[in-house]
Protein backbone atom coordinates (compact mmCIF):
# COMPACT_ATOMS: atom_id res chain seq x y z
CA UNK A 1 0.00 0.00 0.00
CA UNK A 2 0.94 3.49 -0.76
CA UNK A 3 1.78 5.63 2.30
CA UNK A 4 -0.03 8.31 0.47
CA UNK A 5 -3.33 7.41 1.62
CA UNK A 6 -5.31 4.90 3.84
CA UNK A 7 -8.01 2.10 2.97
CA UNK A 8 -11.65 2.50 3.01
CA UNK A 9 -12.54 -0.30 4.80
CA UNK A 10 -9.91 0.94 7.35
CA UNK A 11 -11.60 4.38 8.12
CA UNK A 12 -13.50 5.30 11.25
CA UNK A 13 -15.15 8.77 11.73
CA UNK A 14 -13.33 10.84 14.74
CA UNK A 15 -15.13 10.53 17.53
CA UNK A 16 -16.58 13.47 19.37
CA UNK A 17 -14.12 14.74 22.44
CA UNK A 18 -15.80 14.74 25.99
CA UNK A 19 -18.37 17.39 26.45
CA UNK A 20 -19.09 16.92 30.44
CA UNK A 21 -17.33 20.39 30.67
CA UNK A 22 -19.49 22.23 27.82
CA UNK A 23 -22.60 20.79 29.08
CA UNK A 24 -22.13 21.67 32.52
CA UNK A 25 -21.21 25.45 31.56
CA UNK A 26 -23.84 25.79 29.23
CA UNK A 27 -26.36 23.97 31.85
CA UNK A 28 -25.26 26.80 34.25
CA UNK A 29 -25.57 29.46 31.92
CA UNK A 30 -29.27 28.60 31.04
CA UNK A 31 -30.92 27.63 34.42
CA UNK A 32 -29.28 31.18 35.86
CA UNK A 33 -31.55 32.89 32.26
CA UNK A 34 -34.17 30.93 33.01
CA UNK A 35 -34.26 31.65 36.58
CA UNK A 36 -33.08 35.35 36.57
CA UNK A 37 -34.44 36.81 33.24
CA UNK A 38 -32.92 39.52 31.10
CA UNK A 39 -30.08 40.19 34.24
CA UNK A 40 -28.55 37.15 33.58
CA UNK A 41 -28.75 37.42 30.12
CA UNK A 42 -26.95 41.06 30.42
CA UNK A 43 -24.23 39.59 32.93
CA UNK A 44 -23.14 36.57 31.17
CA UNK A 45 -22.79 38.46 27.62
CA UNK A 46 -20.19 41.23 29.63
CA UNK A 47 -18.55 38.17 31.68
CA UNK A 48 -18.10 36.13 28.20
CA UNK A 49 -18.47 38.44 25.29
CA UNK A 50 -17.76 41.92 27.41
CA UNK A 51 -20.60 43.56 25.36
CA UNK A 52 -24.03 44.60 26.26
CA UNK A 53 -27.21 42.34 24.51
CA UNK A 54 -29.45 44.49 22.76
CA UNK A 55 -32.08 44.87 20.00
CA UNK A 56 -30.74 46.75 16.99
CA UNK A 57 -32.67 48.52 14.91
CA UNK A 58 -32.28 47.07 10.70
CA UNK A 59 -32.24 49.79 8.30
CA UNK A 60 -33.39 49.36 4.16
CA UNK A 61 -30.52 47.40 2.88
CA UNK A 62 -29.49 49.78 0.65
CA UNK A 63 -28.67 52.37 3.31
CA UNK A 64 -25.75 50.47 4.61
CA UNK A 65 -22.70 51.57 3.81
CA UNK A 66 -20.55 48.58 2.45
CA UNK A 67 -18.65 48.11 -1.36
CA UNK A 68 -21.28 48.23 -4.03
CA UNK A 69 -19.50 44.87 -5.41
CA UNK A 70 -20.06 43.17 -1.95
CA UNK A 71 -23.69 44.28 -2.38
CA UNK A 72 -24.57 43.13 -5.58
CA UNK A 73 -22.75 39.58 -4.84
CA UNK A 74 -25.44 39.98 -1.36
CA UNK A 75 -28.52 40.55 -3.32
CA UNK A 76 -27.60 38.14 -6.42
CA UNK A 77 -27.50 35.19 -3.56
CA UNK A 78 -30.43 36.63 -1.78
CA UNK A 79 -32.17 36.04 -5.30
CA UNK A 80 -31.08 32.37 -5.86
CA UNK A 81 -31.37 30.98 -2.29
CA UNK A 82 -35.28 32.65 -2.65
CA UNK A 83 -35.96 30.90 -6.14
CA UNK A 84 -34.78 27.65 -4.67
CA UNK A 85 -37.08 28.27 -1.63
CA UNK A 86 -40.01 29.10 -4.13
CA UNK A 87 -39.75 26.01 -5.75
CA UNK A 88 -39.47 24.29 -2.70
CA UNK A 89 -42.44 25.40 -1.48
CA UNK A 90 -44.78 26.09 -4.97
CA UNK A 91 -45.96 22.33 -4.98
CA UNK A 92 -47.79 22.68 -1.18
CA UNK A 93 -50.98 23.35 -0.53
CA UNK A 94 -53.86 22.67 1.91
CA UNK A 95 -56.07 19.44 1.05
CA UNK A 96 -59.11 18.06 1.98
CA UNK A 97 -61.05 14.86 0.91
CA UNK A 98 -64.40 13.95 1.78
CA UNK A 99 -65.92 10.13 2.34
CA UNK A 100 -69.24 9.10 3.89
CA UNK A 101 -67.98 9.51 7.49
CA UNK A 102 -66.92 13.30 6.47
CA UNK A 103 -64.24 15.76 6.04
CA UNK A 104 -60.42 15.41 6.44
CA UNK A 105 -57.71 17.25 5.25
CA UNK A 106 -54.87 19.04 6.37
CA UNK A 107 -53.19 22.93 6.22
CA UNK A 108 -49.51 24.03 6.49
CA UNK A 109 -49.05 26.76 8.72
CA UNK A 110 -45.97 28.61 9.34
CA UNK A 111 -44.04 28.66 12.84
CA UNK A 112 -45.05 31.87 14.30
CA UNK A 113 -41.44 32.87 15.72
CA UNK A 114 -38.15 31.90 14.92
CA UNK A 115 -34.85 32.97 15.79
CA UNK A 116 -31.98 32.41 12.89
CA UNK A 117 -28.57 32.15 14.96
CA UNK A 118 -25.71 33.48 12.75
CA UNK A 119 -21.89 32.87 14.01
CA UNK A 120 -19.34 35.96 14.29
CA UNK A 121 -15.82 35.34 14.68
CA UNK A 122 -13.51 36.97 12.58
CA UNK A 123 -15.47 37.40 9.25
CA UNK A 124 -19.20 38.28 8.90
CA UNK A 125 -20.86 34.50 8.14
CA UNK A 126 -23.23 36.87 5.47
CA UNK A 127 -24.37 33.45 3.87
CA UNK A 128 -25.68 32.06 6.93
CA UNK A 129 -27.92 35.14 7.67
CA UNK A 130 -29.19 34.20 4.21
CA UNK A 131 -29.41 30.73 4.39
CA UNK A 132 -31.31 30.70 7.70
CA UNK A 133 -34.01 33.85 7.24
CA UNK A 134 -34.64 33.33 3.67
CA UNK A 135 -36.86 29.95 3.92
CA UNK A 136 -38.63 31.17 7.12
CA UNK A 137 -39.45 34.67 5.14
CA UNK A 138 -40.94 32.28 2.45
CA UNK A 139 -42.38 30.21 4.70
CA UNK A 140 -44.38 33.27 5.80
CA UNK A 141 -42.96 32.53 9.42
CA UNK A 142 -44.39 36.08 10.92
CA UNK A 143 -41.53 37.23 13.46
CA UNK A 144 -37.72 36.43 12.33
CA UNK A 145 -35.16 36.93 14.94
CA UNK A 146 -31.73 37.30 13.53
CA UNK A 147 -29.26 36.42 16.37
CA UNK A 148 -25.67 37.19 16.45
CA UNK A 149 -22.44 38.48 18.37
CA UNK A 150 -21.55 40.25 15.06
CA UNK A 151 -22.60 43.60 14.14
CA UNK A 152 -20.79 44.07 11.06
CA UNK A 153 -22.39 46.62 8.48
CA UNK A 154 -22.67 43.50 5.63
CA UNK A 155 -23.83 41.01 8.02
CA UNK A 156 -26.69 43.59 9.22
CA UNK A 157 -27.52 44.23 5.86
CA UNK A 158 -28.30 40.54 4.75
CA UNK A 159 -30.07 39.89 7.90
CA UNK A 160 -32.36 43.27 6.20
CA UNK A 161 -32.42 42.24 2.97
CA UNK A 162 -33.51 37.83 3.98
CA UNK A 163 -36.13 39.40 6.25
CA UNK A 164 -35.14 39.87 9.45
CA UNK A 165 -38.04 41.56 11.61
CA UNK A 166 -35.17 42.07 14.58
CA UNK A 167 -31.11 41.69 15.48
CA UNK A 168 -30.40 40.56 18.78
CA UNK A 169 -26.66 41.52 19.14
CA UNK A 170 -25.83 38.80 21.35
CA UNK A 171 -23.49 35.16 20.93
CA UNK A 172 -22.64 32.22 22.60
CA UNK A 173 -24.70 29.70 24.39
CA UNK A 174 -26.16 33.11 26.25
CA UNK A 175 -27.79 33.71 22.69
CA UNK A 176 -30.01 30.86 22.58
CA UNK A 177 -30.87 31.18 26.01
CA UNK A 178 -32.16 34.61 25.03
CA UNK A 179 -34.02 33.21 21.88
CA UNK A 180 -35.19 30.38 23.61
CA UNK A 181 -36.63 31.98 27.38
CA UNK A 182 -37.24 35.79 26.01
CA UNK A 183 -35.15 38.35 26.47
CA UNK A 184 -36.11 42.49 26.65
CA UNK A 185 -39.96 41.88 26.77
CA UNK A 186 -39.97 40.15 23.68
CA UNK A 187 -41.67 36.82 23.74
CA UNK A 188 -39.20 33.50 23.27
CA UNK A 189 -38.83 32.54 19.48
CA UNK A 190 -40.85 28.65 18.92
CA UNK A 191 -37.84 27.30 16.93
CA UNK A 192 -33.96 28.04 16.52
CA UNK A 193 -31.64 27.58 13.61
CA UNK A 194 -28.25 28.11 12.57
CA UNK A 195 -24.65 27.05 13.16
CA UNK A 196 -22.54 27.85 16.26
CA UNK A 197 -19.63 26.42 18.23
CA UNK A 198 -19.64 23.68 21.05
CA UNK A 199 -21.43 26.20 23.19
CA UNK A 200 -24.51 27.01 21.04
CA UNK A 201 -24.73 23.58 19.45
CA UNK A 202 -24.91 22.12 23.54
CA UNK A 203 -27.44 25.23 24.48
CA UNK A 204 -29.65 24.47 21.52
CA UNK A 205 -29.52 20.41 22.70
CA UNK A 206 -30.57 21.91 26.13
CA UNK A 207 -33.29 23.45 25.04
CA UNK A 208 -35.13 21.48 22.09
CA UNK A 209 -37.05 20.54 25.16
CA UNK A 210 -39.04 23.82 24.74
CA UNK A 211 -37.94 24.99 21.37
CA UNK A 212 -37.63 23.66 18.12
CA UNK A 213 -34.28 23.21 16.10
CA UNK A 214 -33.05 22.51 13.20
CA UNK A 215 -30.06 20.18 13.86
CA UNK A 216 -27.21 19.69 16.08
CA UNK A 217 -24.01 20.24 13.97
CA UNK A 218 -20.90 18.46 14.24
CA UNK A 219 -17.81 19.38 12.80
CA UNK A 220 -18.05 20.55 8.97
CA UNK A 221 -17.62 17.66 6.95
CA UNK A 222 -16.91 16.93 2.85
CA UNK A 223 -16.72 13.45 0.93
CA UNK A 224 -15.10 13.69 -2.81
CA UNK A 225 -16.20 10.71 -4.57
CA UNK A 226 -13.68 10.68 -7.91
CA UNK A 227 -11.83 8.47 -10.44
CA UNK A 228 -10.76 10.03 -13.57
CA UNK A 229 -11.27 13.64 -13.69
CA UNK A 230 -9.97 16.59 -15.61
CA UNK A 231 -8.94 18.86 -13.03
CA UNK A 232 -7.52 17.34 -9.92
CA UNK A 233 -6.26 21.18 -8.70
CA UNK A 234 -10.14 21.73 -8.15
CA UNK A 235 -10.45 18.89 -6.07
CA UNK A 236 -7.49 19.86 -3.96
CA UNK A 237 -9.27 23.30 -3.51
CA UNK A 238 -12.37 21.82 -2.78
CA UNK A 239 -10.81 19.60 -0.45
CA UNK A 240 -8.58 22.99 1.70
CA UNK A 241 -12.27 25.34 2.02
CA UNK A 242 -13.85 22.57 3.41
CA UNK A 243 -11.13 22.00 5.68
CA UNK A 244 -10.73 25.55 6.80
CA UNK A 245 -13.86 25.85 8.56
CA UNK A 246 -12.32 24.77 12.03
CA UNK A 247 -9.69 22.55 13.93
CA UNK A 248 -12.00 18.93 13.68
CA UNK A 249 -13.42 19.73 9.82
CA UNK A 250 -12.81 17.30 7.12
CA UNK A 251 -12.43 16.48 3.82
CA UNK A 252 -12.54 13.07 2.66
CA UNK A 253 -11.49 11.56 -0.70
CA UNK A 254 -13.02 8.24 -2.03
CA UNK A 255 -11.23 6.89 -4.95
CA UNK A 256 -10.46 3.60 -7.08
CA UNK A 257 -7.92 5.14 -8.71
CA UNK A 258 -4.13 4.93 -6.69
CA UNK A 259 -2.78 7.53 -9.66
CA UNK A 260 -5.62 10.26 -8.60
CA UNK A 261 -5.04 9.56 -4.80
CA UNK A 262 -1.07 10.22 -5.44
CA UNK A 263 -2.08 13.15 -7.70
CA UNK A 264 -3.72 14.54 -5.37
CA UNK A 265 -1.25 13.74 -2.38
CA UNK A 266 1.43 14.99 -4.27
CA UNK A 267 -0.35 18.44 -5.16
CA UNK A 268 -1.91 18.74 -1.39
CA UNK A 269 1.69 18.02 0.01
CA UNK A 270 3.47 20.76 -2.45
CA UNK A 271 0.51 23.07 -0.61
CA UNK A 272 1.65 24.54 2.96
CA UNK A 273 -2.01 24.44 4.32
CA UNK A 274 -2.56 21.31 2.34
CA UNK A 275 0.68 19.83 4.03
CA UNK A 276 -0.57 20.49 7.53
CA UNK A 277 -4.10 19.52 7.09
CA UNK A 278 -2.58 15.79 5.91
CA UNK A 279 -0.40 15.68 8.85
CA UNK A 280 -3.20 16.60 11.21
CA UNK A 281 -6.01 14.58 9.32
CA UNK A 282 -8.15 16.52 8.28
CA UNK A 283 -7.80 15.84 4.77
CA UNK A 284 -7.83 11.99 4.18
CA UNK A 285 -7.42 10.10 1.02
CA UNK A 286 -8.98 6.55 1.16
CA UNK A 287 -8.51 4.03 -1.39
CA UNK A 288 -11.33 1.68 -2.58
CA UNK A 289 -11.48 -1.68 -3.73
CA UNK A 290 -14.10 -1.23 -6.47
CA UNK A 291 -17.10 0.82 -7.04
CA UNK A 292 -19.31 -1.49 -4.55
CA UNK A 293 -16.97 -0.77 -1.52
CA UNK A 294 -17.10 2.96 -2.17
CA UNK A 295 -20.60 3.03 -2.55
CA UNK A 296 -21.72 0.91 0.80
CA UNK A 297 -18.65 3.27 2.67
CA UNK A 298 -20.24 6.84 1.48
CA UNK A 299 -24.17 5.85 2.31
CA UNK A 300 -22.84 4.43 5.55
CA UNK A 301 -20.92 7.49 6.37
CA UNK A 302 -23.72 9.45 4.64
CA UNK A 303 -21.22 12.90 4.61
CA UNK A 304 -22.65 16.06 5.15
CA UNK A 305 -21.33 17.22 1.69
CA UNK A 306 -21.44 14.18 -1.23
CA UNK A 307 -19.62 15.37 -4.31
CA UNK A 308 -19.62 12.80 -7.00
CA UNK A 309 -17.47 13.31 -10.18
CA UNK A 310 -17.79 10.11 -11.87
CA UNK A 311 -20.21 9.88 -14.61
CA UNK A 312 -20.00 5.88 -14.55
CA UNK A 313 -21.59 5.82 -11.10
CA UNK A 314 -25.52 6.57 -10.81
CA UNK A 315 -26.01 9.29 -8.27
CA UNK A 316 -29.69 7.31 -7.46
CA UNK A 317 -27.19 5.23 -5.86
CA UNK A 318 -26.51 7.51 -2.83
CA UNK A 319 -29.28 7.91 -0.11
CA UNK A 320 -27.47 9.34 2.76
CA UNK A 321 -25.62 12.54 2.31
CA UNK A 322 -26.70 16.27 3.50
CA UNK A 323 -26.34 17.87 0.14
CA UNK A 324 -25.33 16.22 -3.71
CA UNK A 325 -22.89 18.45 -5.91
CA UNK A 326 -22.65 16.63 -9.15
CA UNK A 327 -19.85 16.80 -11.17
CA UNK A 328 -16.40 18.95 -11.15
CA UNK A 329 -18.34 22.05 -12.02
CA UNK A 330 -20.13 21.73 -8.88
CA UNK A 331 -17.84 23.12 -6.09
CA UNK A 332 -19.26 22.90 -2.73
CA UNK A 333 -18.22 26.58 -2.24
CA UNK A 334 -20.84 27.82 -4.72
CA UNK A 335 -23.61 25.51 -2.38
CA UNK A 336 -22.42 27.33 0.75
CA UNK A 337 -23.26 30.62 -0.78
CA UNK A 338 -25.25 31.06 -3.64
CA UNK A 339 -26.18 27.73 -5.86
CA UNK A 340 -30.01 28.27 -3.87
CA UNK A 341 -30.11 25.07 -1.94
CA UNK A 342 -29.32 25.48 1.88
CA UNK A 343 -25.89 25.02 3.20
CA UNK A 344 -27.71 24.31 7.21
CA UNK A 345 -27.34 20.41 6.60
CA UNK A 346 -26.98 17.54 9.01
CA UNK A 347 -23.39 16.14 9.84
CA UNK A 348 -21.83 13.25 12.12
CA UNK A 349 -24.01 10.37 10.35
CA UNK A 350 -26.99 11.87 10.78
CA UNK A 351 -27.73 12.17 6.87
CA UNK A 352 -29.05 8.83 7.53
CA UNK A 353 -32.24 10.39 9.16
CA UNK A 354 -32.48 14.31 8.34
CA UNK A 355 -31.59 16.23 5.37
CA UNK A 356 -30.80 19.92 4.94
CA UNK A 357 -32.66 23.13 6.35
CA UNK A 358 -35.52 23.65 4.01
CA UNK A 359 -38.97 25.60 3.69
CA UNK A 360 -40.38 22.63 5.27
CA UNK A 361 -39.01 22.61 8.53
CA UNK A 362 -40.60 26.22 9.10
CA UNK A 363 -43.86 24.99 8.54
CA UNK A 364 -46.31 22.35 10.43
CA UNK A 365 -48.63 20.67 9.31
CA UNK A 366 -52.03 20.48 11.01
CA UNK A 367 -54.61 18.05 10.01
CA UNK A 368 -58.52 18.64 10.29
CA UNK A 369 -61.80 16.67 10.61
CA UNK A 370 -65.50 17.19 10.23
CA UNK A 371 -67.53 14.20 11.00
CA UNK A 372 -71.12 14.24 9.53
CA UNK A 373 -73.84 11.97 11.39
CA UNK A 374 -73.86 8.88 9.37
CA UNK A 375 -69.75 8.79 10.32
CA UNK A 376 -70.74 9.97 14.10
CA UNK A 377 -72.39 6.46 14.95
CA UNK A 378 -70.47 4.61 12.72
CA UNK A 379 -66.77 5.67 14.29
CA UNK A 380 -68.73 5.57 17.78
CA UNK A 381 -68.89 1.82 17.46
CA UNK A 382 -65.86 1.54 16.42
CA UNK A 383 -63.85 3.58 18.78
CA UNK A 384 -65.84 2.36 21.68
CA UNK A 385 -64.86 -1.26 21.19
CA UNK A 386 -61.02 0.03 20.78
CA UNK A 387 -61.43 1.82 23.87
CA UNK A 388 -62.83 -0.55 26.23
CA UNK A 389 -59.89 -2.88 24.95
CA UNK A 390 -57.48 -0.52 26.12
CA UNK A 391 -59.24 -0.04 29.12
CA UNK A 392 -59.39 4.26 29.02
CA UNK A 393 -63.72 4.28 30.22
CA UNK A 394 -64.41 7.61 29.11
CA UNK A 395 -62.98 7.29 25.88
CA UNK A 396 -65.45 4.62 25.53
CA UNK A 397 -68.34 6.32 27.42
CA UNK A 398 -67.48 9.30 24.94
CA UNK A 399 -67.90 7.41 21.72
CA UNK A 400 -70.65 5.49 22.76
CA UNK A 401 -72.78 8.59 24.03
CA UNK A 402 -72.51 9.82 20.34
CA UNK A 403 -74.45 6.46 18.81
């Protein structure tokens, strides 16, 4: 074997460190917001954050102040991440159907409040603000709480122009206590969403008790599926943004081929950053037995980013992955910021059992029934003999008073 890269069938996903530590701290920080209000709120963003949470006001986003080329790249994504929402959502409607016993049918209503967490650090995550507001906005979700320890002219513009109805300057696990209990007489938000670190991702697993989320993320994740290709330099690129996310993200490479896996090695280890991120991990190239083995390895990993350039393999094939990028054109860079589909997507396996943030997870769907008379005795017999099998009496005594 090669000492270039390691075997599929030898590959294990990193397991996740300990999080006692995180999940005490962030236990702390919400029973003290849930027990002392807006104070504690206020104290533990100065202790963590030294800044002050507070409401700020969004203006038009054309009265902020940032380079007109920045804009237009703003509202050209702003565009495509709405048309892809559109479609999403063009196709659902409320039904009904009526049978002897009566009416049924069921409406989609949107989530009345929802807060859209967007990270800070040292650049303004604009996409995210996009990514998370612009499906609830099309949802028709009424209040839109933009949520962030940034307040970065750009970022407050795309939280404007995706439909913010408020900013809540405000980060950390702190944040979602905020969104999640109330914070400044405003009422607590009925779901969350976004990306964060350690902290948020524990405080919003604390609190899906009480409020909706969307997932828990793990660390950023991409899987390049690949044989023969034209442009291996792409691939290397593809494989470094993925990998610069943070410290545990990584980018995987699936291949057949031992002359594209030394390719690649040899261009990745010619690359300073692609040199470290070998050493440390998190870039790994895997070699497959045959098309078979690859194919059971990437739905079992089921990788929060699937890119598949080889045009001998049917992408049908692949049923667990957070988002499909098809071909070498298809750079997963584009899909975090401006293809239109939604770069919130599940990671550590659990692809298996959730896909991406979507229109659909902003709206429920309620179901409703009108029983006429002749299905009034009819379902009274019925559910009368159910219920005095399971023993509940009044269930029973309730259908049968309606024969």
């Amino acid at each position: 074997m090669n000492v270039n890269y390691s075997l599929v069938k030898d590959y294990q996903r990193p397991a996740f460190k300990d999080q006692s530590k995180i999940e005490d701290t962030v236990a702390k920080i919400l029973h003290k917001i849930k027990v002392h209000g807006d104070q504690a709120v206020q104290a533990i963003s100065q202790e963590i954050d030294q800044q002050q949470a507070q409401y700020i006001d969004l203006l038009p986003f054309d009265d902020y102040a940032i380079d007109q080329g920045l804009k237009d790249a703003i509202k050209s994504a702003y565009r495509r991440i709405q048309k892809y929402c559109q479609f999403q959502i063009k196709d659902l409607k409320n039904d009904q159907f009526s049978d002897e016993m009566g009416d049924f049918g069921f409406v989609y209503q949107p989530i009345e409040r929802i807060g859209a967490y967007i990270p800070g650090g040292q650049f303004p995550l604009i996409s995210t603000a996009l990514m998370t507001l612009v499906p609830a906005k099309v949802a028709g979700c009424p209040v839109r709480v933009a949520c962030s320890p940034s307040d970065h002219p750009a970022l407050l513009a795309a939280a404007s122009l995706a439909g913010a109805t408020q900013f809540l300057h405000i980060g950390g696990a702190q944040a979602i206590g905020a969104l999640s209990y109330g914070f400044a007489q405003t009422a607590p938000v009925n779901m969350i969403v976004g990306p964060g670190n350690a902290y948020v991702n524990q405080a919003k697993a604390q609190v899906q008790h009480r409020t909706q989320i969307d997932t828990l993320a793990g660390p950023s994740e991409l899987l390049i599926y690949a044989n023969q290709i034209k442009h291996p330099e792409w691939l290397m690129y593809d494989a470094l943004a993925q990998a610069e996310h943070d410290a545990n993200a990584i980018s995987l490479v699936v291949s057949e081929s031992t002359a594209l896996l030394d390719k690649l090695y040899t261009l990745l280890a010619d690359h300073d950053k692609g040199k470290a991120l070998l050493a440390n991990d998190n870039i790994v190239l895997l070699l497959s037995d045959d098309q078979k083995q690859s194919l059971s390895f990437i739905n079992d990993y089921a990788p929060e980013h699937l890119m598949v350039c080889d045009e001998s393999m049917k992408t049908a094939l692949f049923t667990n992955y957070g988002s499909l990028f098809i071909g070498e054109n298809s750079a997963v860079a584009f899909g975090d910021y401006c293809a239109g589909p939604n770069h919130t997507l599940p990671t550590a396996g659990s692809a298996k059992f959730s896909g991406g943030l979507s229109v659909h997870q902003f709206l429920k769907v309620l179901s409703t029934q009108k029983i006429n008379n002749t299905g009034r005795g009819v379902l009274a017999n019925i559910s009368a003999k159910l219920a005095a099998a399971e023993g509940l009496i009044y269930h029973q005594k309730s259908a049968e008073i309606r024969k």
